[in-house]
C-alpha atoms as a PDB file:
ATOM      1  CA  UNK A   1       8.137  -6.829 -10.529  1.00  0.00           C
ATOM      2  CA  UNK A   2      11.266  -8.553  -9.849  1.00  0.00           C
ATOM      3  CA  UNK A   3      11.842  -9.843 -13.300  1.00  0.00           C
ATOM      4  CA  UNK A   4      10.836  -6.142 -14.936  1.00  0.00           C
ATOM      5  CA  UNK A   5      13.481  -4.391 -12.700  1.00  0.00           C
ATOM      6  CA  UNK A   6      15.909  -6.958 -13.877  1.00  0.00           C
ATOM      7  CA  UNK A   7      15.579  -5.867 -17.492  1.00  0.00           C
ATOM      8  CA  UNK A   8      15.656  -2.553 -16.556  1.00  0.00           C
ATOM      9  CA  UNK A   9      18.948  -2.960 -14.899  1.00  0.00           C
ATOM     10  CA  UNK A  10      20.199  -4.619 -17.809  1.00  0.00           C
ATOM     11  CA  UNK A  11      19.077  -1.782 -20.228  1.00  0.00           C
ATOM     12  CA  UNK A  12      20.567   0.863 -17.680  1.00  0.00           C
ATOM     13  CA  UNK A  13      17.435   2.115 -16.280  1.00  0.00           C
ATOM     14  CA  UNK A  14      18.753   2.096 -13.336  1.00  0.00           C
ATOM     15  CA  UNK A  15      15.663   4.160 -11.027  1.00  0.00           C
ATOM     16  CA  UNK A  16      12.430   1.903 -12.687  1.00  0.00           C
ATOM     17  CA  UNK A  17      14.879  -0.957 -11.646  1.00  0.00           C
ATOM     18  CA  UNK A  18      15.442  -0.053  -8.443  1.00  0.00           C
ATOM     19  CA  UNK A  19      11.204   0.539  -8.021  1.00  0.00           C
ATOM     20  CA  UNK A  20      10.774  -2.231  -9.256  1.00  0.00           C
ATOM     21  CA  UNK A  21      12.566  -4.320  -7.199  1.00  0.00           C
ATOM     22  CA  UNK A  22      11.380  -2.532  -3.859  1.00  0.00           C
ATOM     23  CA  UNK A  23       7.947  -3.837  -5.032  1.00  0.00           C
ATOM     24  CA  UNK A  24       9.444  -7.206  -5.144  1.00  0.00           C
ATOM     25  CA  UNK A  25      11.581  -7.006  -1.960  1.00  0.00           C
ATOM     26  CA  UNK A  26       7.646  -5.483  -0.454  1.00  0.00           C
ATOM     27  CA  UNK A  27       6.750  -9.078  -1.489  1.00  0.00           C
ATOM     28  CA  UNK A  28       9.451 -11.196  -0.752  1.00  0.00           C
ATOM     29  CA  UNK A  29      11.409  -9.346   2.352  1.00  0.00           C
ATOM     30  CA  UNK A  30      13.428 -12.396   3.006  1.00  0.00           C
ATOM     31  CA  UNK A  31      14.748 -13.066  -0.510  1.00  0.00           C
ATOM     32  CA  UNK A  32      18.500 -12.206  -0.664  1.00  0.00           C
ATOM     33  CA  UNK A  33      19.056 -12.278  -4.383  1.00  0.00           C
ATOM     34  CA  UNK A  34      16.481  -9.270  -4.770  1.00  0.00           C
ATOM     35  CA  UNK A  35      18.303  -7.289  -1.510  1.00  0.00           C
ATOM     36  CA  UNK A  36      21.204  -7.974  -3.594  1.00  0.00           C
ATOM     37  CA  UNK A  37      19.979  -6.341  -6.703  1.00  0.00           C
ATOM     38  CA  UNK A  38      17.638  -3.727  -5.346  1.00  0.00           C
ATOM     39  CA  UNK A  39      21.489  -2.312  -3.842  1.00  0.00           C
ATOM     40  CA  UNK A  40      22.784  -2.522  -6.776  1.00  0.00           C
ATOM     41  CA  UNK A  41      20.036  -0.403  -8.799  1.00  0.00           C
ATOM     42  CA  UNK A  42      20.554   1.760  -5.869  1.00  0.00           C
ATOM     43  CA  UNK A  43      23.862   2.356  -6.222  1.00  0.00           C
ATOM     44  CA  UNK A  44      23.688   2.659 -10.265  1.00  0.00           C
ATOM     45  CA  UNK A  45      20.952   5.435  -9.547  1.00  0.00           C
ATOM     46  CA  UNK A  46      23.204   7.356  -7.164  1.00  0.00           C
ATOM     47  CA  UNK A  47      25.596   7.786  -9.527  1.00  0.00           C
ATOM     48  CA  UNK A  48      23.791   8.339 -12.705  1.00  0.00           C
ATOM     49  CA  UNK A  49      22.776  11.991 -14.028  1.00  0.00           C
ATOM     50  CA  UNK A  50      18.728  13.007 -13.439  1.00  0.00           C
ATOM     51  CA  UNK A  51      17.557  12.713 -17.470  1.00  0.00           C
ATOM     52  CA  UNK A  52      14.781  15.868 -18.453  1.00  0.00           C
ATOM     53  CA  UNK A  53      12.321  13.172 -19.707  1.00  0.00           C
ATOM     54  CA  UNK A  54      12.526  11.536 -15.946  1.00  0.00           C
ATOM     55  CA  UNK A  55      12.384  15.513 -14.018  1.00  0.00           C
ATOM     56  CA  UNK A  56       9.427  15.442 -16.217  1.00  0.00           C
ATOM     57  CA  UNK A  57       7.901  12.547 -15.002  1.00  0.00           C
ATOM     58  CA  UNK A  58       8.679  13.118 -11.487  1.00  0.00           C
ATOM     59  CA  UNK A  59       6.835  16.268 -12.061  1.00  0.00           C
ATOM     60  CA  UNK A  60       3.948  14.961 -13.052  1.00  0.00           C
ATOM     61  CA  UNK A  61       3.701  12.514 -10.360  1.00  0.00           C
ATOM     62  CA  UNK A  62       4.144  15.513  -7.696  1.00  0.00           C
ATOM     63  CA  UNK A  63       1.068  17.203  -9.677  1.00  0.00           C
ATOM     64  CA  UNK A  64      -0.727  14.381  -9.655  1.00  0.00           C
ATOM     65  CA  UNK A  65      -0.106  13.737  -6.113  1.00  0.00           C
ATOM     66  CA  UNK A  66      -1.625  17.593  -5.601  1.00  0.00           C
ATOM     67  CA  UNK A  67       1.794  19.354  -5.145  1.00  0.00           C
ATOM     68  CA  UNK A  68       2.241  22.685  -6.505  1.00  0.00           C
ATOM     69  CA  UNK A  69      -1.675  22.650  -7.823  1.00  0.00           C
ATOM     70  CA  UNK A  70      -0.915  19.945 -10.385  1.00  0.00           C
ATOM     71  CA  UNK A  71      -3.189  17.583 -11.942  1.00  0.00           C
ATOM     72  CA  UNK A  72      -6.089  17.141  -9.676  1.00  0.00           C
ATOM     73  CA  UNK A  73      -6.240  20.388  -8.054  1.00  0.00           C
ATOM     74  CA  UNK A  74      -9.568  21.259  -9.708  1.00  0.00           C
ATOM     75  CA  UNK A  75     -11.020  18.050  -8.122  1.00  0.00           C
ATOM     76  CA  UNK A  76     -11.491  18.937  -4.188  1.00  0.00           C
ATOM     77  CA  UNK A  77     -12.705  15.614  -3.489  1.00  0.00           C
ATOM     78  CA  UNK A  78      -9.894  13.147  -4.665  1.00  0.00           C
ATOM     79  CA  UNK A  79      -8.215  11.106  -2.411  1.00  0.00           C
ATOM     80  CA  UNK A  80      -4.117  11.955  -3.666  1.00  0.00           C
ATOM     81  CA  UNK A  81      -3.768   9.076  -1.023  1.00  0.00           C
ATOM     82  CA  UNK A  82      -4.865   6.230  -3.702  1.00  0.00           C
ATOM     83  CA  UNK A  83      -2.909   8.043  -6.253  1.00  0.00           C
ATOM     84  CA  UNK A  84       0.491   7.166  -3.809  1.00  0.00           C
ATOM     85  CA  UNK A  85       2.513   4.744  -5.730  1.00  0.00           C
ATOM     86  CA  UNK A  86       5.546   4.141  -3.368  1.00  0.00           C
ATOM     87  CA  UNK A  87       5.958   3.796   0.362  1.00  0.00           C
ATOM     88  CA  UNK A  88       7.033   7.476   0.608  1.00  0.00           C
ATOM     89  CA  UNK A  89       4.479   8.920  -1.318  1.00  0.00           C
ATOM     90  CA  UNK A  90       2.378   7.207   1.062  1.00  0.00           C
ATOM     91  CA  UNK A  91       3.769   8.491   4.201  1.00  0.00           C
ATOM     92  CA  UNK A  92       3.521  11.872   2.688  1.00  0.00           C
ATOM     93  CA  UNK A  93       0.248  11.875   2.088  1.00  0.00           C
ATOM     94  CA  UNK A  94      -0.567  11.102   5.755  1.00  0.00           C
ATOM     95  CA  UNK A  95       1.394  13.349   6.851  1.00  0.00           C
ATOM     96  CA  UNK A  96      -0.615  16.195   5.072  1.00  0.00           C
ATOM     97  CA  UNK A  97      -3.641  15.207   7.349  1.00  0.00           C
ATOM     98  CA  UNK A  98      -3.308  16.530  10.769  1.00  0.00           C
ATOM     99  CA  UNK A  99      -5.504  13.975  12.997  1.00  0.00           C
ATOM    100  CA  UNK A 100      -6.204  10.451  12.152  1.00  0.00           C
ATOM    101  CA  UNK A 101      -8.720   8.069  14.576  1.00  0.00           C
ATOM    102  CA  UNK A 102      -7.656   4.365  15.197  1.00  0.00           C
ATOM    103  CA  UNK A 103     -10.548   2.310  13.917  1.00  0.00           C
ATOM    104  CA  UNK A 104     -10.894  -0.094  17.396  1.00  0.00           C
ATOM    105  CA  UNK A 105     -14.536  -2.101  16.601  1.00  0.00           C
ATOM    106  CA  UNK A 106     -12.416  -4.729  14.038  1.00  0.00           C
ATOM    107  CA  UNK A 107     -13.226  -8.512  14.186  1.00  0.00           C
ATOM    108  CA  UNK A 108     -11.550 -10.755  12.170  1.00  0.00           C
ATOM    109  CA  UNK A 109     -12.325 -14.676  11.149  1.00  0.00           C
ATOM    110  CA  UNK A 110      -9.420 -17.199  10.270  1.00  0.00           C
ATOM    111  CA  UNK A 111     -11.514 -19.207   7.243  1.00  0.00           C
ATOM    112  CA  UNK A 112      -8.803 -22.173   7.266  1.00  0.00           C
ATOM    113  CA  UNK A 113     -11.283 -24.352   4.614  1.00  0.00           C
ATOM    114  CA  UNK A 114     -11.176 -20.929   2.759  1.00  0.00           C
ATOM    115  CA  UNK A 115      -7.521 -20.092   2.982  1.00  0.00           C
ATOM    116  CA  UNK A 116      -8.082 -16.463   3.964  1.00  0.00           C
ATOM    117  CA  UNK A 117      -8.786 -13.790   6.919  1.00  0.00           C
ATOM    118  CA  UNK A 118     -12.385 -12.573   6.779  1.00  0.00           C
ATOM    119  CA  UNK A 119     -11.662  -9.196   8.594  1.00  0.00           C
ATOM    120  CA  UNK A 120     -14.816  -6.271   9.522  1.00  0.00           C
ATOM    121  CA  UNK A 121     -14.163  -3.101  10.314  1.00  0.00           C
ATOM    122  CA  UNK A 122     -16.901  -1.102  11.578  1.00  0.00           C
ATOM    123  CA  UNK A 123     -17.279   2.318  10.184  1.00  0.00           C
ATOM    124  CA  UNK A 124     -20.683   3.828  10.574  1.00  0.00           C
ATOM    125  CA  UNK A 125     -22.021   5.462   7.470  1.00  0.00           C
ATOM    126  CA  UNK A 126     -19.111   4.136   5.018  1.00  0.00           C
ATOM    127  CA  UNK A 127     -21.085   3.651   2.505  1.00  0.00           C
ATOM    128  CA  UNK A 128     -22.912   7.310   2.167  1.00  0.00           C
ATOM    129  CA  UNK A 129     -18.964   8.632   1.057  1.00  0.00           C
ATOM    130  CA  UNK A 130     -17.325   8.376  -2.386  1.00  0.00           C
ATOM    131  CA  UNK A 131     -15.150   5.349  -2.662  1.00  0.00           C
ATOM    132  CA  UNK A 132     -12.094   7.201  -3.537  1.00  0.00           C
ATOM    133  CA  UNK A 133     -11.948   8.424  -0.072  1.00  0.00           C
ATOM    134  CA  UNK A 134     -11.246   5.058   1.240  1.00  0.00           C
ATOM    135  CA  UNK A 135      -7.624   3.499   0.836  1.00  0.00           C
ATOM    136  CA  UNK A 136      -6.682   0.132   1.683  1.00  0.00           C
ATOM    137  CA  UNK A 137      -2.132  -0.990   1.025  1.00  0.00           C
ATOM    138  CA  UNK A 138      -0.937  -3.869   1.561  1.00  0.00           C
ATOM    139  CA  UNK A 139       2.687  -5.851   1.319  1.00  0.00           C
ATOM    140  CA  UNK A 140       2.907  -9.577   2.506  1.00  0.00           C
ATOM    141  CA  UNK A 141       3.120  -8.607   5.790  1.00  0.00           C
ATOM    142  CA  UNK A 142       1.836  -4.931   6.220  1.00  0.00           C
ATOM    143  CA  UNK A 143      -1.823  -3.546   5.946  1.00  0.00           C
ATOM    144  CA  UNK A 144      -2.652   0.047   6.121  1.00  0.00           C
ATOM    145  CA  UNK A 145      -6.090   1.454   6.250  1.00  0.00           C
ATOM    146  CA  UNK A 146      -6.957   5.188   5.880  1.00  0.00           C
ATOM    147  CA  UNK A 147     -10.369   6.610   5.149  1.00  0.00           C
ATOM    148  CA  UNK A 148     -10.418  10.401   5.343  1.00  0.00           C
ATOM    149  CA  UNK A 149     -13.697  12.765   5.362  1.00  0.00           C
ATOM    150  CA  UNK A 150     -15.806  10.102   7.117  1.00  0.00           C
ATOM    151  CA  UNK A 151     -18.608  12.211   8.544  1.00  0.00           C
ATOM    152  CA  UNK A 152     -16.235  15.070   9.250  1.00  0.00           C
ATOM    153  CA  UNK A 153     -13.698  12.462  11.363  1.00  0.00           C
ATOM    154  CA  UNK A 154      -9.984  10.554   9.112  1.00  0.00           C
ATOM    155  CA  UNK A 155      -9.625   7.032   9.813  1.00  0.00           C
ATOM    156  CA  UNK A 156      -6.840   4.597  10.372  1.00  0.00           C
ATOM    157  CA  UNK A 157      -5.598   1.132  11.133  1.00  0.00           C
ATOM    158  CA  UNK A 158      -2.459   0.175  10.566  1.00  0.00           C
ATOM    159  CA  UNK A 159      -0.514  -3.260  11.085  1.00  0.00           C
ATOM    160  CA  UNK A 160       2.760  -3.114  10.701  1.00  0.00           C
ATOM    161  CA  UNK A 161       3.103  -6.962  11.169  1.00  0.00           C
ATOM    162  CA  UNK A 162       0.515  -9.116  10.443  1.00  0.00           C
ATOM    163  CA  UNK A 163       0.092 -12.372  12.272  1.00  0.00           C
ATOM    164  CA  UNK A 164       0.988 -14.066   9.308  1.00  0.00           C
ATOM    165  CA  UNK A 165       1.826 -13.673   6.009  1.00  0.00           C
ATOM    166  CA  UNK A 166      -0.204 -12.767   3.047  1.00  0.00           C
ATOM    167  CA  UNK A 167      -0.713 -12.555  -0.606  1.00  0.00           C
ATOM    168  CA  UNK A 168      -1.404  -8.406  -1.113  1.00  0.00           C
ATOM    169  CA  UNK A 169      -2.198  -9.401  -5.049  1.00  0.00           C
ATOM    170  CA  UNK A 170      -4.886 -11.960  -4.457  1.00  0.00           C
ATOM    171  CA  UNK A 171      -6.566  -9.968  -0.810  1.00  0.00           C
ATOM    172  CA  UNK A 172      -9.610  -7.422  -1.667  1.00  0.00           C
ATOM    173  CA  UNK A 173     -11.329  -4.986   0.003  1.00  0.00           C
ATOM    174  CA  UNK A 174     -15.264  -3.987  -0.344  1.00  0.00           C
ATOM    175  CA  UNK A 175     -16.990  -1.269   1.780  1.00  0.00           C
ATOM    176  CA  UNK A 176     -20.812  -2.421   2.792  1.00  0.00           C
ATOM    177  CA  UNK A 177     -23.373  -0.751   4.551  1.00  0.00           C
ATOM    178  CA  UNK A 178     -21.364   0.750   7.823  1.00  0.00           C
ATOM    179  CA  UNK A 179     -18.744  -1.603   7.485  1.00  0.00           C
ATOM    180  CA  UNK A 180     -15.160  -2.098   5.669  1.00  0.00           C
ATOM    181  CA  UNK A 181     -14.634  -5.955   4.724  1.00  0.00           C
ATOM    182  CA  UNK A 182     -11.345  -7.306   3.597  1.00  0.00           C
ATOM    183  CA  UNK A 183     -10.313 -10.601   2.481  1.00  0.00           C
ATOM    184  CA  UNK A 184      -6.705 -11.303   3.385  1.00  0.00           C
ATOM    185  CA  UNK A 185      -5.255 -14.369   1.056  1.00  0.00           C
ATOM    186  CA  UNK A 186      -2.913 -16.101   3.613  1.00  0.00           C
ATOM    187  CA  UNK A 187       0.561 -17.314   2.263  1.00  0.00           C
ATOM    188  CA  UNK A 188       1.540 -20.664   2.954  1.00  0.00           C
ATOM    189  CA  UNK A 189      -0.691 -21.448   4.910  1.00  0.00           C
ATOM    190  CA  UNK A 190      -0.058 -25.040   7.043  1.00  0.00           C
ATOM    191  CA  UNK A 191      -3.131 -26.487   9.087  1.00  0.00           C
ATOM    192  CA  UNK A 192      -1.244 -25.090  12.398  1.00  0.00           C
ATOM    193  CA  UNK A 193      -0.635 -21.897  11.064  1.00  0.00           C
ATOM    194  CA  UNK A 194      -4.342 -20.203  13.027  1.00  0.00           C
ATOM    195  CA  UNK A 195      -4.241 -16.114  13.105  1.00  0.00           C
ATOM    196  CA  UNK A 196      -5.068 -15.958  16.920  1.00  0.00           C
ATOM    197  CA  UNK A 197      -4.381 -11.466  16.580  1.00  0.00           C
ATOM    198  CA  UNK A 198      -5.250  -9.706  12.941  1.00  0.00           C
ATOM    199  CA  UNK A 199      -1.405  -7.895  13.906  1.00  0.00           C
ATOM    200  CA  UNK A 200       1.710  -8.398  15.540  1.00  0.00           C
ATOM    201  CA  UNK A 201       2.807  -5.089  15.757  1.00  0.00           C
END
């Protein structure tokens, strides 16, 4: 992402840069070089004029989000939530759903040999609903999970520090029989570094 929303700065497409490089900032929040250049895509995309082809494509992403009966309308049972490709699209989409339950029976196993966090999340009869009503987002340090129309009750659980840091690209997710299961692929991980909470904040 990083190196993408450098070209695109460099052929002055100033708004995929700047994307692009919130993506990488998601990824690397303590990196000042991208800070440095996600401003300055900013401030290029402040200042330059709104082209038809890109109204056009923000268009379609608002109809395919289920704004103003767009893309999915005709297709009740889609989940616009997995469709939500930046951290405001995300927030609202949750916003659109009035009452969300914190998912409490979690346990979680720090698999040091393994190099990940084994987490379980039990959701009674997860597996009886369509997939695409279960979301799972994660950043390095973030994870966000929201499962709506689970026998007639929305989900959530979000951490918005994990204990330690991870690597979002090379985590899963898999629902089983009453149960959510995640793999979290821990960053740099040193022998000393042992998850004793699944989040911080």
């Amino acid at each position: 992402a990083y190196r993408r929303g450098l070209a695109r700065l460099k052929l002055g497409e100033p708004r995929g840069a700047a994307e692009d490089l919130q993506k990488a900032q998601r990824l690397e929040p303590q990196n000042a070089e991208i800070r440095q250049k996600l401003a300055e895509a900013r401030e290029l995309a402040s200042a330059a004029p709104i082209g038809e082809e890109e109204v056009a494509v923000a268009a379609a992403a608002a109809g395919a989000l289920g704004k103003d009966g767009g893309l999915y309308n005709e297709k009740s049972d889609l989940n616009e939530g997995r469709l939500a490709g930046s951290y405001q699209e995300q927030r609202e989409w949750v916003r659109t759903i009035d009452k969300w339950n914190e998912i409490v029976d979690i346990s979680f196993a720090d698999e040091e040999n393994k190099n990940c966090i084994s987490v379980y999340m039990s959701l009674p009869g997860i597996h009886e609903i369509a997939p695409n009503k279960v979301c799972v987002w994660m950043t390095a340090t973030t994870l966000e999970v929201r499962i709506i129309e689970l026998r007639g009750e929305n989900w959530c659980y979000v951490a918005q520090e994990l204990w330690g840091q991870i690597n979002p690209e090379r985590s899963s997710w898999k629902i089983r029989k009453d149960k959510l299961s995640l793999k979290l692929d821990k960053r740099a991980a040193r022998s000393w570094d042992k998850w004793e909470k699944l989040r911080r904040i």
